[in-house]
Protein backbone atom coordinates (compact mmCIF):
# COMPACT_ATOMS: atom_id res chain seq x y z
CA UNK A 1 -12.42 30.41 34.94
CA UNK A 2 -11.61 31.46 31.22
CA UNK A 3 -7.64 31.58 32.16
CA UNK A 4 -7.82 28.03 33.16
CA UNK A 5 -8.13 26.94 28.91
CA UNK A 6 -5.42 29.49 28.06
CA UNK A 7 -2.68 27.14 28.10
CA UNK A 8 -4.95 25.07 25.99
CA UNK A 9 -5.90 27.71 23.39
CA UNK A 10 -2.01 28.04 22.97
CA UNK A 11 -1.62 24.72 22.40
CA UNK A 12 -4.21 23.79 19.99
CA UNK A 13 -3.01 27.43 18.24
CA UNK A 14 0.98 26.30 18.02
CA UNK A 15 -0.16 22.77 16.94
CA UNK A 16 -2.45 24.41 13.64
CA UNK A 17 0.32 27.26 13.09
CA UNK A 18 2.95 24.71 13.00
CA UNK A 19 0.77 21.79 10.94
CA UNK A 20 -0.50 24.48 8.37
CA UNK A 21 3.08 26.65 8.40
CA UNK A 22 5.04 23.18 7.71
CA UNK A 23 3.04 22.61 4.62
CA UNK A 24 2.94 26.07 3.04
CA UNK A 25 6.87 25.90 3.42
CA UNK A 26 6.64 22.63 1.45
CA UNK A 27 3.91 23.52 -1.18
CA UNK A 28 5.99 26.34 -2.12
CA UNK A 29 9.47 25.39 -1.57
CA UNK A 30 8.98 22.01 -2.60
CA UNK A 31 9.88 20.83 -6.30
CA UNK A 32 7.04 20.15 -9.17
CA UNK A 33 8.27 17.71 -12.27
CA UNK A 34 5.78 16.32 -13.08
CA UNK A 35 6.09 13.26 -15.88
CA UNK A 36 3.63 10.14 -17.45
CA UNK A 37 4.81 7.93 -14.47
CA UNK A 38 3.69 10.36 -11.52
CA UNK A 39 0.61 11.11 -13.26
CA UNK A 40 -0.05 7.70 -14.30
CA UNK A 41 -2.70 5.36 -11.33
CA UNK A 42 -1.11 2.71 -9.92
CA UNK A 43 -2.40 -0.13 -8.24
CA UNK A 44 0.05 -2.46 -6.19
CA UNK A 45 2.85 -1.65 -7.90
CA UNK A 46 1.22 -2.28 -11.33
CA UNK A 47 -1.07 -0.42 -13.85
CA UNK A 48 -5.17 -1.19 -13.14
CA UNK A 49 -6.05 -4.22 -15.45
CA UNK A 50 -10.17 -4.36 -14.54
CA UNK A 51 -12.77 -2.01 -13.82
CA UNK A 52 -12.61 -0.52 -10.85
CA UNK A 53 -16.19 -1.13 -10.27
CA UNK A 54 -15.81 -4.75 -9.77
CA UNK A 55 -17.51 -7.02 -7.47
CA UNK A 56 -14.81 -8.26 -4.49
CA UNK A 57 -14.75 -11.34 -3.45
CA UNK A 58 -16.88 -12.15 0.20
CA UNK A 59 -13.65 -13.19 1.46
CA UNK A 60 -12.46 -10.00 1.68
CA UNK A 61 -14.97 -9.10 3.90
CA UNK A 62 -15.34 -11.76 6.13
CA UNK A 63 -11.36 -11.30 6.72
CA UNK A 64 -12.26 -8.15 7.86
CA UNK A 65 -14.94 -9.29 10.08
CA UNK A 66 -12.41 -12.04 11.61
CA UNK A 67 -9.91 -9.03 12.02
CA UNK A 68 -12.57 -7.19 14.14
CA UNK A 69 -13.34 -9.62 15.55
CA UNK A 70 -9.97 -10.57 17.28
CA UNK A 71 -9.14 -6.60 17.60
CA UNK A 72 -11.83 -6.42 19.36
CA UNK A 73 -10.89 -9.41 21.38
CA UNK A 74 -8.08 -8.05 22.87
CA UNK A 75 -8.88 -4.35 23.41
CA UNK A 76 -11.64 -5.38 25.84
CA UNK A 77 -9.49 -8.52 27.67
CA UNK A 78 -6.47 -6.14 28.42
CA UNK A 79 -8.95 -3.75 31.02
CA UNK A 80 -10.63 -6.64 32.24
CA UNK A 81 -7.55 -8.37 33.52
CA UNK A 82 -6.50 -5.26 34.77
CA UNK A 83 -8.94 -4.90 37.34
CA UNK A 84 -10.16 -8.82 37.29
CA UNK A 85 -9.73 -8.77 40.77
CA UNK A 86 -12.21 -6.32 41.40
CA UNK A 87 -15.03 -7.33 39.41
CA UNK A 88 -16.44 -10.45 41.05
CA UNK A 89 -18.89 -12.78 39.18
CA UNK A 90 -20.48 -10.20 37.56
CA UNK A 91 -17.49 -9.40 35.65
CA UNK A 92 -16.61 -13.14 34.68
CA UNK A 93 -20.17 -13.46 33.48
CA UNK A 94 -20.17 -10.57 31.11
CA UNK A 95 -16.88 -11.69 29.97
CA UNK A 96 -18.04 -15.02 29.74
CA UNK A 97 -21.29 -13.51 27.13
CA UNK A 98 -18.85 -11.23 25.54
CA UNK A 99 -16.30 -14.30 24.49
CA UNK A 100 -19.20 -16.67 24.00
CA UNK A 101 -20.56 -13.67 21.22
CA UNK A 102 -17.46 -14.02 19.58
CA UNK A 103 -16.82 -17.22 19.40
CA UNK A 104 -20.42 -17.49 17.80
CA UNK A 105 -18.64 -14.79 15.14
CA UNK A 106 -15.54 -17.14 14.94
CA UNK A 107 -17.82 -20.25 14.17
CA UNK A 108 -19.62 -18.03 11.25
CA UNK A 109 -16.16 -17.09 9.82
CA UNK A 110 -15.24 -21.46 9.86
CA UNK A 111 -18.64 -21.96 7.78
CA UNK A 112 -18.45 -19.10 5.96
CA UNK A 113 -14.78 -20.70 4.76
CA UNK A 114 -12.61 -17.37 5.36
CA UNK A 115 -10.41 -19.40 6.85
CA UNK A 116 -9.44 -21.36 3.57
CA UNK A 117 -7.50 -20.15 1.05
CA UNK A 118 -7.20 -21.44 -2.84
């Protein structure tokens, strides 16, 4: 039974050998100048003008939600139409609850105004 995961011990054991080996080679081969502009924080291109403690705008966030939101969309619709055929009105119901969900999340992202930029 044990001889079965051999081929997958080897693997896994080539993949760290060659991951770890391939950045030894480059910590010690690999060339250190260090001056003020590599050691310097950047942010965007540009030096840090605020704390970096500061309150973001909700907008930020509710992008994010409206990115999951449509991510999440599509990762689920892709299997279902796969095997739509298959599924019967069971599956058009739960799809139907699982779009209706996120259009409810859509609706909140309208009010919410993350859909309006100044």
């Amino acid at each position: 039974m044990l001889e079965n995961y051999i081929p997958i011990l080897v693997f896994i054991v080539i993949g760290l050998g060659l991951g770890v080996g391939l950045e030894l080679v480059g910590f010690l081969l690999g060339k250190r100048t260090a001056d003020d502009a590599k050691e310097s924080p950047f942010e965007c291109g540009f030096e840090a003008f605020e704390d970096t403690r500061m309150k973001f705008d909700v907008r930020f966030y509710l992008v994010a939600i409206l990115f999951i939101i449509f991510d999440l969309e599509i990762a689920f619709l892709f299997p279902w139409a796969v095997v739509f055929n298959e599924l019967g009105w069971l599956g058009v119901g739960s799809m139907a609850v699982f779009l209706a969900l996120l259009v409810v999340g859509f609706i909140y992202e309208w009010k919410k105004g993350a859909l309006e930029w100044e």
